[in-house]
C-alpha atoms as a PDB file:
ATOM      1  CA  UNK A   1      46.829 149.340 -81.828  1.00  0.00           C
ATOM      2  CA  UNK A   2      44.095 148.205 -80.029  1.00  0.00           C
ATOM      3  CA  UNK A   3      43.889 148.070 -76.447  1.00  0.00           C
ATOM      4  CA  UNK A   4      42.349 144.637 -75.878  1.00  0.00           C
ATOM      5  CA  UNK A   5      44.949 143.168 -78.772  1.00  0.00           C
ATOM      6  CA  UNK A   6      47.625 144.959 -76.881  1.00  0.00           C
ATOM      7  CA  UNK A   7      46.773 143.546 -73.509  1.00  0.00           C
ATOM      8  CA  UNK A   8      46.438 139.754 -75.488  1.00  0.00           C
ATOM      9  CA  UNK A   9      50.120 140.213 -76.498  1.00  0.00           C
ATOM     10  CA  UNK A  10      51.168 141.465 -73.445  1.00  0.00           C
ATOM     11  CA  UNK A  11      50.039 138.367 -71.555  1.00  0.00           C
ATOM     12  CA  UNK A  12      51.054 135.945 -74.174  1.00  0.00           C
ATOM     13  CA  UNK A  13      54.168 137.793 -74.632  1.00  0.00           C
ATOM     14  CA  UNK A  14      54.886 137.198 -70.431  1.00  0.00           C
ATOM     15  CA  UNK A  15      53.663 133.774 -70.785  1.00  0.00           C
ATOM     16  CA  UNK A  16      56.318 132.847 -73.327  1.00  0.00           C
ATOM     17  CA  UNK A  17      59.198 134.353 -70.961  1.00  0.00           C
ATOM     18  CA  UNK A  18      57.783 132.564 -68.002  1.00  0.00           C
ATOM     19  CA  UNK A  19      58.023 129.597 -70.331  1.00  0.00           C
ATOM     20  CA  UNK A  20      61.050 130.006 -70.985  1.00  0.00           C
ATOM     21  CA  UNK A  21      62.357 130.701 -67.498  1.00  0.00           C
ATOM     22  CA  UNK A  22      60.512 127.468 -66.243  1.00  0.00           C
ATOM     23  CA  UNK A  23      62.269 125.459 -69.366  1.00  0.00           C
ATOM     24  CA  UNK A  24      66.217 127.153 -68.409  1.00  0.00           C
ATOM     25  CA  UNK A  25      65.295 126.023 -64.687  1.00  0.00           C
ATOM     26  CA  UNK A  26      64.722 122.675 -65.981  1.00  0.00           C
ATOM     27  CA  UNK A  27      67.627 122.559 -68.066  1.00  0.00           C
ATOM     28  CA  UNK A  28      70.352 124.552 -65.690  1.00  0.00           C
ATOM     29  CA  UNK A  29      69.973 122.498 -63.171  1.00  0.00           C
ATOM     30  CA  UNK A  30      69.105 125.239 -60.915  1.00  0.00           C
ATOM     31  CA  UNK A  31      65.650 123.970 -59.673  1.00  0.00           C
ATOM     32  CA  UNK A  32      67.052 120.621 -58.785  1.00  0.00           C
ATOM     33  CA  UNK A  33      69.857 122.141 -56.588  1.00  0.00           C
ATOM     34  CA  UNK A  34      67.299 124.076 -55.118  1.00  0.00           C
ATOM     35  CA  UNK A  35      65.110 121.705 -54.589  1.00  0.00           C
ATOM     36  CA  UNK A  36      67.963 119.316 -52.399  1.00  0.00           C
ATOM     37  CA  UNK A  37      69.076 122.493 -50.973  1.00  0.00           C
ATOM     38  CA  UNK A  38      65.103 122.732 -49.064  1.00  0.00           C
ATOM     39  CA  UNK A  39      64.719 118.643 -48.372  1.00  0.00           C
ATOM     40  CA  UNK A  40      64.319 119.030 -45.230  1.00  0.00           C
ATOM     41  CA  UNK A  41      61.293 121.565 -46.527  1.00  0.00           C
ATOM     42  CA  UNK A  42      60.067 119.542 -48.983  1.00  0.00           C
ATOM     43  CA  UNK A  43      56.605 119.441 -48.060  1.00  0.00           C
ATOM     44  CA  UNK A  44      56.841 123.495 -47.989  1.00  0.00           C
ATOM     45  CA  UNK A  45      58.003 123.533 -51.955  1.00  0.00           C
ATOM     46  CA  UNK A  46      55.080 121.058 -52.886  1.00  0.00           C
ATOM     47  CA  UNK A  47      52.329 123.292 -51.731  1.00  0.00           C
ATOM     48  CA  UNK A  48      54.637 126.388 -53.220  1.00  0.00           C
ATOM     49  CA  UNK A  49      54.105 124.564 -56.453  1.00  0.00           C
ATOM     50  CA  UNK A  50      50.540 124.154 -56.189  1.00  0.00           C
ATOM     51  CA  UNK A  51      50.215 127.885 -55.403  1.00  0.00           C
ATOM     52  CA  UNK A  52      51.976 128.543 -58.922  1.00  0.00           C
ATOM     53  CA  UNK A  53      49.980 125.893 -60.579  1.00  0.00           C
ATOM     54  CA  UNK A  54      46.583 128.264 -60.380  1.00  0.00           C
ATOM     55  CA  UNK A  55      47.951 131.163 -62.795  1.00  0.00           C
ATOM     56  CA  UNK A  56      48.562 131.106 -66.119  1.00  0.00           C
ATOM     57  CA  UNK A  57      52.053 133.626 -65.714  1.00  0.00           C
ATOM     58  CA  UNK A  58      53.526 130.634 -62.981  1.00  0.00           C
ATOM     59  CA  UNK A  59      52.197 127.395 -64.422  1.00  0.00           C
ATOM     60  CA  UNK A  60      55.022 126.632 -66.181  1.00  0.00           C
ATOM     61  CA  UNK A  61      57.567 127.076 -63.470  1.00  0.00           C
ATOM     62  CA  UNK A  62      54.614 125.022 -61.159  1.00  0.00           C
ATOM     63  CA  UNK A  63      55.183 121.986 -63.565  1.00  0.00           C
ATOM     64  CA  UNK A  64      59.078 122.172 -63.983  1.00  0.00           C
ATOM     65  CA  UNK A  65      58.945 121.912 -59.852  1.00  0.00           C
ATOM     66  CA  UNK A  66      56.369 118.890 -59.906  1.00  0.00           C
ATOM     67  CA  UNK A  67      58.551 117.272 -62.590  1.00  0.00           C
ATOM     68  CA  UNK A  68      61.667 117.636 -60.433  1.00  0.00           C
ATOM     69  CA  UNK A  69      59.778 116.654 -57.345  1.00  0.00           C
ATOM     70  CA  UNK A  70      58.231 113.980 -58.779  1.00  0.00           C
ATOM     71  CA  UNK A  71      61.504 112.069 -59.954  1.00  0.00           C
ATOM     72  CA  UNK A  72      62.355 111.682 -55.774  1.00  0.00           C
ATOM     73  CA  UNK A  73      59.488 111.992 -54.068  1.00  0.00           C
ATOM     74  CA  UNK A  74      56.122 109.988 -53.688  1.00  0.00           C
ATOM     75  CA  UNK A  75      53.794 111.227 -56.672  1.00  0.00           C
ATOM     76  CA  UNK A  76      50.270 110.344 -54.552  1.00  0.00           C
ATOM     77  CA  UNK A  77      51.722 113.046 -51.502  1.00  0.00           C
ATOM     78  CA  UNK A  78      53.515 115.161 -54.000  1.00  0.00           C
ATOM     79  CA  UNK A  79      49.942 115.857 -55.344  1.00  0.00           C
ATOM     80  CA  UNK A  80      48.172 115.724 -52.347  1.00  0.00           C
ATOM     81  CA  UNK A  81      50.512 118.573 -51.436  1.00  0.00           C
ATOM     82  CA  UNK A  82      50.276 120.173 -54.266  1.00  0.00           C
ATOM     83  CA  UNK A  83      46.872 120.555 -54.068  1.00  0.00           C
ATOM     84  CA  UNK A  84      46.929 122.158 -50.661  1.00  0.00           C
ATOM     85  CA  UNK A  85      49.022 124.550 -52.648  1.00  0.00           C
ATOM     86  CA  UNK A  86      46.080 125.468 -55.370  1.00  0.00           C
ATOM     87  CA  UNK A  87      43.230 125.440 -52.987  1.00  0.00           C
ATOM     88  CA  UNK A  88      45.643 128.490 -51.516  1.00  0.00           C
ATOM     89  CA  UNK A  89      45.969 129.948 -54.939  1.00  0.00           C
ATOM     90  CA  UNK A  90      42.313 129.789 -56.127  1.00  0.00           C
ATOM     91  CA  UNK A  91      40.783 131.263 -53.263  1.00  0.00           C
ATOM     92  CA  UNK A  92      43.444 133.899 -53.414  1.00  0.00           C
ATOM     93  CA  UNK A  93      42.892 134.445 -56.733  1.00  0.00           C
ATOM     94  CA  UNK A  94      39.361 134.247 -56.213  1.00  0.00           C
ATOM     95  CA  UNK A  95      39.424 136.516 -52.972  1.00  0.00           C
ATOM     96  CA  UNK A  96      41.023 139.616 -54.254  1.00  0.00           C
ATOM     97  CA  UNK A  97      40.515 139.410 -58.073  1.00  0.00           C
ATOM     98  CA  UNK A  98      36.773 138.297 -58.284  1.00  0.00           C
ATOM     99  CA  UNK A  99      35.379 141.556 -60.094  1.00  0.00           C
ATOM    100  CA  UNK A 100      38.545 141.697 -62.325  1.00  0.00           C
ATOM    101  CA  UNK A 101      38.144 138.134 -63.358  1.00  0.00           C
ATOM    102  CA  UNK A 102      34.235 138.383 -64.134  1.00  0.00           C
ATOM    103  CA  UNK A 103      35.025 142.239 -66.240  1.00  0.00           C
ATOM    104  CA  UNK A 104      37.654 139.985 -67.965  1.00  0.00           C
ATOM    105  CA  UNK A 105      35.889 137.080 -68.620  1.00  0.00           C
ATOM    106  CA  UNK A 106      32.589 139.302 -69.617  1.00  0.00           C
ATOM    107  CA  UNK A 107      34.716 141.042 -72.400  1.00  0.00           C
ATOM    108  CA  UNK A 108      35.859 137.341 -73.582  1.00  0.00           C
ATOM    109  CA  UNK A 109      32.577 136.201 -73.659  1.00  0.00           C
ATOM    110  CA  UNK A 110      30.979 138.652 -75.680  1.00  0.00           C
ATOM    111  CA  UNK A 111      34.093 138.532 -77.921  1.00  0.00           C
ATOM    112  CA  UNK A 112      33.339 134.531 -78.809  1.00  0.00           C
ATOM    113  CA  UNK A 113      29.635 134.862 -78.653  1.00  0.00           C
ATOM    114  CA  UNK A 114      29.394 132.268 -75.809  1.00  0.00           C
ATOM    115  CA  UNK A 115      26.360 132.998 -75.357  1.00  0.00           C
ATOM    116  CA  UNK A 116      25.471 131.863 -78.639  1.00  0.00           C
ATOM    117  CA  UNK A 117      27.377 128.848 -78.292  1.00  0.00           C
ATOM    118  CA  UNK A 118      25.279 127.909 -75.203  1.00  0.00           C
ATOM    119  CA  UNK A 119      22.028 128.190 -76.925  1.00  0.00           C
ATOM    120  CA  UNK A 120      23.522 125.933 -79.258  1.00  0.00           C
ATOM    121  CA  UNK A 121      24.650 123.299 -77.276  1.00  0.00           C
ATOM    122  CA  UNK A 122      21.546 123.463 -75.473  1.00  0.00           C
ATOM    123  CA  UNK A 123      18.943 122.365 -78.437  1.00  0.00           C
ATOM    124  CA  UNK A 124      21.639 119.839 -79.122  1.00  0.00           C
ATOM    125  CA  UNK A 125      21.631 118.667 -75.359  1.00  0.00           C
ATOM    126  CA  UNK A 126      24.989 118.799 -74.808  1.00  0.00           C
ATOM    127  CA  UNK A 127      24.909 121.317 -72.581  1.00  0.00           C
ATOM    128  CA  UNK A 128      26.786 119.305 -69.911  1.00  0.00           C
ATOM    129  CA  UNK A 129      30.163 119.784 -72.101  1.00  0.00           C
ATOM    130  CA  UNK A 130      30.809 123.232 -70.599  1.00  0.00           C
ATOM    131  CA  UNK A 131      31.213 122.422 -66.646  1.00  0.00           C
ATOM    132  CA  UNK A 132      33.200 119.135 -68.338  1.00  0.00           C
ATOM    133  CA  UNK A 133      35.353 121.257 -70.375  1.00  0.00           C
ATOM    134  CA  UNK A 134      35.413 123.689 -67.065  1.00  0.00           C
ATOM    135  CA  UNK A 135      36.417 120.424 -65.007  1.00  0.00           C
ATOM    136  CA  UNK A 136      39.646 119.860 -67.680  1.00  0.00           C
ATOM    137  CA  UNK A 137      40.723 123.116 -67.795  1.00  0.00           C
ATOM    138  CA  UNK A 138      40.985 123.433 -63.636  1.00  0.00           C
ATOM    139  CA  UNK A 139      43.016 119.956 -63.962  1.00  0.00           C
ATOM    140  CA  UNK A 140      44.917 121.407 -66.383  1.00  0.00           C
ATOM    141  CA  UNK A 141      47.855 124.405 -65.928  1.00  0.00           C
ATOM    142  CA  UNK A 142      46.130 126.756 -67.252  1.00  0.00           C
ATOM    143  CA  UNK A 143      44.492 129.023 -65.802  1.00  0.00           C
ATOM    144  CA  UNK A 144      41.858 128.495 -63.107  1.00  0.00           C
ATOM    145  CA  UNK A 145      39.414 131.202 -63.737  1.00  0.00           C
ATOM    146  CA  UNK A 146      38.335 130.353 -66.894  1.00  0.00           C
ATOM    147  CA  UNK A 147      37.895 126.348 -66.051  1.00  0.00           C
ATOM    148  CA  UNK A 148      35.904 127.833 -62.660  1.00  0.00           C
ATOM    149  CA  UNK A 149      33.351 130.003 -64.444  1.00  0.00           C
ATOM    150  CA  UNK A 150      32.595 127.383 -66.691  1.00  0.00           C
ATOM    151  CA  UNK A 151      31.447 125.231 -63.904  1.00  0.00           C
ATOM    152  CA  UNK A 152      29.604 128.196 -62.237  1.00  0.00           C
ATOM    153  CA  UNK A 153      31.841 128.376 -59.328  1.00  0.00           C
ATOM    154  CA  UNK A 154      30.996 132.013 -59.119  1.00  0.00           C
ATOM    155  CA  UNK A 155      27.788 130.542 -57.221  1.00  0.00           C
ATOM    156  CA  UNK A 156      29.627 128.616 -54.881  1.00  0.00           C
ATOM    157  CA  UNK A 157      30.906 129.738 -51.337  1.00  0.00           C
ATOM    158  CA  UNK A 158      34.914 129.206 -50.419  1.00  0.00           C
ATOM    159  CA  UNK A 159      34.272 125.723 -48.667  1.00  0.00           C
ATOM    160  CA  UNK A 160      32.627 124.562 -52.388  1.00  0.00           C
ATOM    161  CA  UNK A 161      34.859 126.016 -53.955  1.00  0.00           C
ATOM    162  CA  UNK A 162      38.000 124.682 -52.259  1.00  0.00           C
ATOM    163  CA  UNK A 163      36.949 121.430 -52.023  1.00  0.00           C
ATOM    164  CA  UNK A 164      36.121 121.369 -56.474  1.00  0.00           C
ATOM    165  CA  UNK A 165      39.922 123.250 -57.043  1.00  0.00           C
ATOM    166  CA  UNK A 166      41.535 120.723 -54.618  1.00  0.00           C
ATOM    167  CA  UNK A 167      40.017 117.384 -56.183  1.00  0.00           C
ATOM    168  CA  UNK A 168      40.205 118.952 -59.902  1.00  0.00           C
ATOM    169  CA  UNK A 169      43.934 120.381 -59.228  1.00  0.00           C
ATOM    170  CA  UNK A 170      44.957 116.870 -57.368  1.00  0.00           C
ATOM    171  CA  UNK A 171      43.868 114.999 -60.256  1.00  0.00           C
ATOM    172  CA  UNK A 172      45.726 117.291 -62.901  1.00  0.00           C
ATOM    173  CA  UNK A 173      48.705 117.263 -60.632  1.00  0.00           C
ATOM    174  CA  UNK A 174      48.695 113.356 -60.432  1.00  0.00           C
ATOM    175  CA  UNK A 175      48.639 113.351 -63.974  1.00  0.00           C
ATOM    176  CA  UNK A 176      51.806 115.129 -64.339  1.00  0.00           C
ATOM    177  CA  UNK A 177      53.676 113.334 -61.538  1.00  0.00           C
ATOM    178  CA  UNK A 178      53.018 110.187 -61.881  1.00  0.00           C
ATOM    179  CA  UNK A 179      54.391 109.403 -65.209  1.00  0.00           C
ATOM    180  CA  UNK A 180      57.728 111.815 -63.913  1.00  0.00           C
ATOM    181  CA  UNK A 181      58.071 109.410 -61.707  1.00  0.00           C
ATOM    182  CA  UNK A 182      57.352 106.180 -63.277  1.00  0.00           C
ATOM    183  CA  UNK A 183      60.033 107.295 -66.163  1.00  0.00           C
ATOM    184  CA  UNK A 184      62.702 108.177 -63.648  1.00  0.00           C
END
């Protein structure tokens, strides 16, 4: 089998187990005892969650902890929090995985012909869709990297960068919460 095909299911394959884990914490129970059992901490588990939020592997058990955080708390701090949380996670992820990411995302690159695809969009001037698609993806749960080199974040210094994850993250986050809490 091929090693890059074996390294896709590998990651897909963890995915679907963390998944799962995130939807049997939901449905146990368990995260919401959990959750009243740190109230007093409660700030402390929002930026926890934001922390998870930035990888693909944790995402899901990030959102089963907004959702039950959400359905007490106040959604605007529960983000605010939260976001905290993935400014910590990006740079992290940023700090010690840099070269890793870029070797990765190199490989994926030249697998989809990006390259060509930006040519493309540039003689149809819609160039701009990449940083916007970039933009969605950091809002979004999955995973940061991708959404950041997209917008060219591999240009910009830690302050840049932490200020774009936090507003991008907060916004995804609110998105999430909000409704949660709205419905319950």
């Amino acid at each position: 089998m091929d090693p890059k095909l074996k390294k896709l299911l590998f990651k897909t394959t963890v995915f679907a187990l963390s998944l799962s884990f995130a939807w049997w914490l939901l449905k146990s129970g368990y995260l919401q005892g959990l959750v009243e059992t740190i109230l007093p901490f409660r700030f402390i588990s929002e930026i926890v969650a934001g922390i998870f939020y930035t990888s693909f592997l944790t995402s899901p058990i990030s959102v089963a902890m907004l959702v039950v955080l959400a359905q007490t708390n106040n959604p605007v701090l529960t983000a605010l929090l939260a976001g905290i949380g993935t400014v910590i996670g990006d740079l992290l992820i940023v700090k010690f995985f840099r070269s890793e990411i870029s070797s990765d995302l190199k490989l994926v690159s030249k697998g989809l012909h990006l390259q060509r695809i930006n040519v493309f969009l540039k003689i149809l001037h819609i160039d701009f869709l990449i940083p916007v698609l970039g933009a969605i993806i950091v809002a979004s749960p999955l995973p940061d990297e991708l959404g950041l080199t997209m917008l060219g974040a591999s240009k910009l210094n830690y302050r840049e960068l932490a200020i774009l994850s936090y507003i991008l993250n907060t916004a995804g986050i609110l998105l999430i919460v909000v409704p949660v809490n709205l419905l319950s």
